[in-house]
Protein backbone atom coordinates (compact mmCIF):
# COMPACT_ATOMS: atom_id res chain seq x y z
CA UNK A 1 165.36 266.98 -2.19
CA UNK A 2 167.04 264.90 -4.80
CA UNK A 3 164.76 261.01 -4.73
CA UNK A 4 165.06 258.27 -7.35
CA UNK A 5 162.43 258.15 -10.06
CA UNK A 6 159.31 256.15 -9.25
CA UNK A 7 160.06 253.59 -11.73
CA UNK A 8 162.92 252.49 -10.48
CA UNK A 9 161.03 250.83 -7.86
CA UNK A 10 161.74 252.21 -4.53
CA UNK A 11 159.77 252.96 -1.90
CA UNK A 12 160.01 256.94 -1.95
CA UNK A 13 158.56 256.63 1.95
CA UNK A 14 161.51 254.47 3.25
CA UNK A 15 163.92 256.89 5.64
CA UNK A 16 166.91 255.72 3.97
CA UNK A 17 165.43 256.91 0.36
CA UNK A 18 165.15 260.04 2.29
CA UNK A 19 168.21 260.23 3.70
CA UNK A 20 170.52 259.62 0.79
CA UNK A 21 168.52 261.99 -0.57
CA UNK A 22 169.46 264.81 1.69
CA UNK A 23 173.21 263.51 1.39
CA UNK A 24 173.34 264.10 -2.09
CA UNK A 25 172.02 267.31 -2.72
CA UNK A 26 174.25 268.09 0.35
CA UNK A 27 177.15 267.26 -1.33
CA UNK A 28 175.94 268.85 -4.79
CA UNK A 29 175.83 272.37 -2.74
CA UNK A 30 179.47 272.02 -0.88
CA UNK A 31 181.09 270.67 -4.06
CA UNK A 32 179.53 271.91 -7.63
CA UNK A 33 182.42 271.59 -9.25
CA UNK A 34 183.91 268.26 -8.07
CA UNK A 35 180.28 265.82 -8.20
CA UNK A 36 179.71 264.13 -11.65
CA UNK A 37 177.23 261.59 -10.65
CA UNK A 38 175.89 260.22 -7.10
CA UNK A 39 174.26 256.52 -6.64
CA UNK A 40 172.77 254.56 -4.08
CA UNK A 41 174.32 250.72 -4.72
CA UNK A 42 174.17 247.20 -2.48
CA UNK A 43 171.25 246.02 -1.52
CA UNK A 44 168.91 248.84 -1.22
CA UNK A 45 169.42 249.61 -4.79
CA UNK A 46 167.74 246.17 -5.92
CA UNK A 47 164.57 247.13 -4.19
CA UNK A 48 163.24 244.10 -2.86
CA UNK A 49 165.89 243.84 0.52
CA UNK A 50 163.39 243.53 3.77
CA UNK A 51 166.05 245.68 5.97
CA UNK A 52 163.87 248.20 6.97
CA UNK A 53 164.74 251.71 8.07
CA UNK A 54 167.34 250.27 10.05
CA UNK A 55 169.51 248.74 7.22
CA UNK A 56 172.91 250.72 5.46
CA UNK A 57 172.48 252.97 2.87
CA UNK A 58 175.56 252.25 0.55
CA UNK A 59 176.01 255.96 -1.26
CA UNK A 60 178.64 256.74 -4.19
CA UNK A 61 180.07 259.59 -4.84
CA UNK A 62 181.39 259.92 -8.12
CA UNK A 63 184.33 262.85 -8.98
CA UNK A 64 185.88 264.61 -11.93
CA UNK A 65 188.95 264.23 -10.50
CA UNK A 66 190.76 262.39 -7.73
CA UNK A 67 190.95 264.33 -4.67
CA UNK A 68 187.62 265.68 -5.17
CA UNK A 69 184.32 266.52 -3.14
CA UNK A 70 184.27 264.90 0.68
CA UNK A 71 186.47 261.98 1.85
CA UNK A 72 185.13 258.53 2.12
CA UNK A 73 183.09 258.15 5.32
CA UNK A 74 180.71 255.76 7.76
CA UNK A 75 178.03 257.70 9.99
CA UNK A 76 174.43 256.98 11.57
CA UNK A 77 172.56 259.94 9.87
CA UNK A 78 168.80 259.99 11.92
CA UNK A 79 169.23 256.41 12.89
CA UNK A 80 170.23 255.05 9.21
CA UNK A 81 173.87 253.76 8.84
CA UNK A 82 175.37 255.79 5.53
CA UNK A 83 178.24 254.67 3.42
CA UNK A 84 179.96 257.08 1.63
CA UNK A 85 182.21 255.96 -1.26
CA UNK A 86 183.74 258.81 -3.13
CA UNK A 87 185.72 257.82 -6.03
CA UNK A 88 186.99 259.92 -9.38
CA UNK A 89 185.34 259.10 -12.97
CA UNK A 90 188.58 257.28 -14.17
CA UNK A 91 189.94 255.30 -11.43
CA UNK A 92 186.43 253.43 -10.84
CA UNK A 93 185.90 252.47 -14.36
CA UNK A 94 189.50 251.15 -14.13
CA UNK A 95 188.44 249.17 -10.48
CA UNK A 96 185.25 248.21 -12.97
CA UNK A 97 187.71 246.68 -15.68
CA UNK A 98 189.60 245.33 -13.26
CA UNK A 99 188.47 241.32 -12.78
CA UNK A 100 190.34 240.46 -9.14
CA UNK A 101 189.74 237.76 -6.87
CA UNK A 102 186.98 239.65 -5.07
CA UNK A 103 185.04 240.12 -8.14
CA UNK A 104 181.52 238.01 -6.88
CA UNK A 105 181.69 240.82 -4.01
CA UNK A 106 182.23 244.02 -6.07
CA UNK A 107 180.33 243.54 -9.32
CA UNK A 108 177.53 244.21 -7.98
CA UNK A 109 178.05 248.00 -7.61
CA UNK A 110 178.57 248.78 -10.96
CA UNK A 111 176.06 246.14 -12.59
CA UNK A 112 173.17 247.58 -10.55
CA UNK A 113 172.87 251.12 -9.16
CA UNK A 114 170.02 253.88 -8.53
CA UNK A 115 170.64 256.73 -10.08
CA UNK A 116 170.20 260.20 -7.67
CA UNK A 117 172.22 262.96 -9.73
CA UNK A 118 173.95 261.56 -12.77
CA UNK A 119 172.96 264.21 -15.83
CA UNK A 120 175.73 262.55 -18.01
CA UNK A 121 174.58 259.12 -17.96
CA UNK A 122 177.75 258.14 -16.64
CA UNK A 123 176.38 254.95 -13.93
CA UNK A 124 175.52 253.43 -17.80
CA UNK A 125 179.07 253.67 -19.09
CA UNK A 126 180.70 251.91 -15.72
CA UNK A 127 177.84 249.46 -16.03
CA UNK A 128 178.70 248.71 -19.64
CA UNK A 129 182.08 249.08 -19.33
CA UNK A 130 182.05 246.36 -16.42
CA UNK A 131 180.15 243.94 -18.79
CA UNK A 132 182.31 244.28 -21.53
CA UNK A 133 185.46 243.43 -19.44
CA UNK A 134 183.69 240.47 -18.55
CA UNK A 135 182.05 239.45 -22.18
CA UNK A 136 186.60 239.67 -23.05
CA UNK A 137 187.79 238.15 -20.21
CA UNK A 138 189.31 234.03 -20.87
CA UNK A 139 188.36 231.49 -18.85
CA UNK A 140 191.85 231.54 -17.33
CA UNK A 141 191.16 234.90 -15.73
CA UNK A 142 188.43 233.42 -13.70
CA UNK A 143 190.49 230.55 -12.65
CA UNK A 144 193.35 232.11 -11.61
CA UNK A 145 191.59 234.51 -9.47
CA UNK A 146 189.67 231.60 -8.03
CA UNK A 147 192.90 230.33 -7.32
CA UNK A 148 194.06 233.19 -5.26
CA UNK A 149 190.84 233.48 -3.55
CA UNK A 150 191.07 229.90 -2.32
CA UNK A 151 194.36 229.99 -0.67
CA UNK A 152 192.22 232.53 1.95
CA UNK A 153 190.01 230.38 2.39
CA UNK A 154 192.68 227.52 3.04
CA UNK A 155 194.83 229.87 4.99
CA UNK A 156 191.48 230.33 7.39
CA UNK A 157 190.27 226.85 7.57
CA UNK A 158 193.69 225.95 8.59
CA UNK A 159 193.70 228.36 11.36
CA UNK A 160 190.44 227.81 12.62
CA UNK A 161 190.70 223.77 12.89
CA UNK A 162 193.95 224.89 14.77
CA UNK A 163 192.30 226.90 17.39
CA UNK A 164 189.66 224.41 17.96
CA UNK A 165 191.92 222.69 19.00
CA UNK A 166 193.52 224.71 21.53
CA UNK A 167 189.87 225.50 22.59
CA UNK A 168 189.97 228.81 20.90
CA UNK A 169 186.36 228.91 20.17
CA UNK A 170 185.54 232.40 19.44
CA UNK A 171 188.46 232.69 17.25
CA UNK A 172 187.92 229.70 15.53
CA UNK A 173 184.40 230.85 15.00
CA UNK A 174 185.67 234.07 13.14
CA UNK A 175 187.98 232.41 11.04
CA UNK A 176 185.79 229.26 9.99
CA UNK A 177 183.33 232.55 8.76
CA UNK A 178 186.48 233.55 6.62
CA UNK A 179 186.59 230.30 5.28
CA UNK A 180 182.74 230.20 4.17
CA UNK A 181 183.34 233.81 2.62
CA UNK A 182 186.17 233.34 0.60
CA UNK A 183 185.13 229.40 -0.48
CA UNK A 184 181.66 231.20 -1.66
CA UNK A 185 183.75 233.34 -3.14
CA UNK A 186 185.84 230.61 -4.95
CA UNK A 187 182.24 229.68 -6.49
CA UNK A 188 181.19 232.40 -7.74
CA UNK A 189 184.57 232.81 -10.29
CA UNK A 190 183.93 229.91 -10.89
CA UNK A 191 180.57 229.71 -12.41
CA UNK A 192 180.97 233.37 -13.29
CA UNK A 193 178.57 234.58 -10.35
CA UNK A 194 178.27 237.81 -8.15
CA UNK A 195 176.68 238.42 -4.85
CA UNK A 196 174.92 241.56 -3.36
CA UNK A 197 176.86 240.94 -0.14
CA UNK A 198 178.89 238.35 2.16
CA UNK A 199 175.70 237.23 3.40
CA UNK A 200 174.38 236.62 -0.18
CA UNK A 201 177.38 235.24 -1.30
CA UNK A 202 177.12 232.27 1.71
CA UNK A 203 173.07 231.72 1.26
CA UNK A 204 173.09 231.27 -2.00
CA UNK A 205 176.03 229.24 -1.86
CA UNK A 206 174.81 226.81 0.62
CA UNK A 207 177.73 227.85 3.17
CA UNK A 208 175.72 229.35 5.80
CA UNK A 209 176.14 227.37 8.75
CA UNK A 210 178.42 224.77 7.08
CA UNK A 211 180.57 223.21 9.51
CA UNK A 212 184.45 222.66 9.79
CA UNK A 213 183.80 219.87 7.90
CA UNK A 214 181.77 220.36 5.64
CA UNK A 215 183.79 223.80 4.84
CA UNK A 216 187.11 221.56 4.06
CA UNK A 217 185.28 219.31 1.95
CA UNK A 218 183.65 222.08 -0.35
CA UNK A 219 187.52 223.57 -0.71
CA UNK A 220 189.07 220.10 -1.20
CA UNK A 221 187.02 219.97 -4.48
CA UNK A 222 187.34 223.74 -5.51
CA UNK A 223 190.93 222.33 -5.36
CA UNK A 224 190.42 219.36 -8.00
CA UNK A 225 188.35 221.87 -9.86
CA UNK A 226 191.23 224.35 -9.75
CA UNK A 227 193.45 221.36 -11.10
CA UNK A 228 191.60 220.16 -13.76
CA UNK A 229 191.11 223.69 -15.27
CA UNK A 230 194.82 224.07 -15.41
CA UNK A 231 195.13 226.41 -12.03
CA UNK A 232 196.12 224.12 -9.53
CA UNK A 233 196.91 225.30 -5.88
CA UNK A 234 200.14 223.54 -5.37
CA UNK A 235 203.39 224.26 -7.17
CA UNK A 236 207.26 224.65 -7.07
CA UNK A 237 209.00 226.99 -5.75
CA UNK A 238 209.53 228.41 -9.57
CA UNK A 239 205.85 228.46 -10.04
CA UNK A 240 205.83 230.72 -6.99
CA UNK A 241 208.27 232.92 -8.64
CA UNK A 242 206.98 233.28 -11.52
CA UNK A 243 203.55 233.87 -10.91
């Protein structure tokens, strides 16, 4: 059964190690000619999460081509929860080049990833190629994603302080936890920063728990922030049009 090296600091007893495992030398044996390289990625890969058996394994699959090997899939595989992303070679170095308002979610899968079947070295090139986009990419870039990420987290501010209002409370719940995401979010282009995961991304942003308030204050400066880097979040109806 296919297990990470020792050194990359796992522990080889944990059911999930074992399970990914057995997924990819599953998928190695129903699809030889489609599997260039498989990876475990989020949190697990890091090493030091405290999820226990019980916590997702997040497993890529990696194709020659697109179309190839198994189609992307969610299942509970002897009580672990397995994520299967299948991707082709080309199109997720392109995603990896690719600097989009979600970036402080995403860049974590190709910056750090444990290598179960990758004879080519290929996890190396999307990690380098994913730092290199960054070491080129302007200041602007970050900004104007920022940009687009705040107007979610407007967008679901907005609706929650309206449904508190019309005692919507669950509702407003959800959407006030859209707002946290997607103003942590706004922080990390900001200072450049990525997250392992939503959760990280609102810990380490101090937006866990933050209130209505204190949710609309943290975006009412990402806005002046916004502005004063020459991205602000209102415009005319020409700016709209043309981008």
């Amino acid at each position: 059964m296919t297990v990470p090296e020792p050194a990359a600091g796992v522990d080889l007893d944990d059911p999930r190690w074992q399970v990914a495992g057995r997924v990819a030398d599953a998928a190695r044996r129903r699809f030889p000619a489609d599997i260039l390289a498989v990876a475990v990625h989020g949190p697990l890969a890091h090493g030091d999460d405290d999820g226990g058996g019980d916590a997702e394994v997040d497993l890529l699959l990696v194709t020659y081509r697109a179309g190839g090997g198994p189609a992307p899939s969610t299942r509970r595989v002897d009580g672990v929860l397995v994520a299967l992303t299948v991707a082709d070679a080309d199109g997720y170095l392109r995603r990896a080049r690719t600097l989009t308002p979600a970036w402080p979610l995403t860049a974590d899968r190709y910056v750090t990833t444990v290598a179960l079947y990758d004879p080519t070295g290929w996890l190396r090139t999307l990690r380098d190629e994913h730092l290199g986009r960054l070491a080129r990419a302007r200041p602007a870039e970050f900004s104007t994603a920022a940009r687009d990420a705040w107007y979610r987290g407007w967008a679901a501010h907005a609706r929650a302080a309206r449904l508190v209002e019309w005692y919507e409370t669950d509702q407003a719940l959800v959407m006030l936890g859209e707002a946290r995401l997607a103003a942590a979010t706004v922080s990390g282009l900001l200072s450049r920063t990525y997250f392992r995961d939503p959760g990280d991304a609102v810990r380490r942003t101090g937006l866990a728990g933050a209130d209505m308030t204190e949710v609309g204050r943290v975006l009412t400066g990402q806005a002046d922030e916004l502005t004063a880097r020459g991205r602000p979040v209102d415009g005319t109806v020409d700016d709209l049009l043309t981008g």
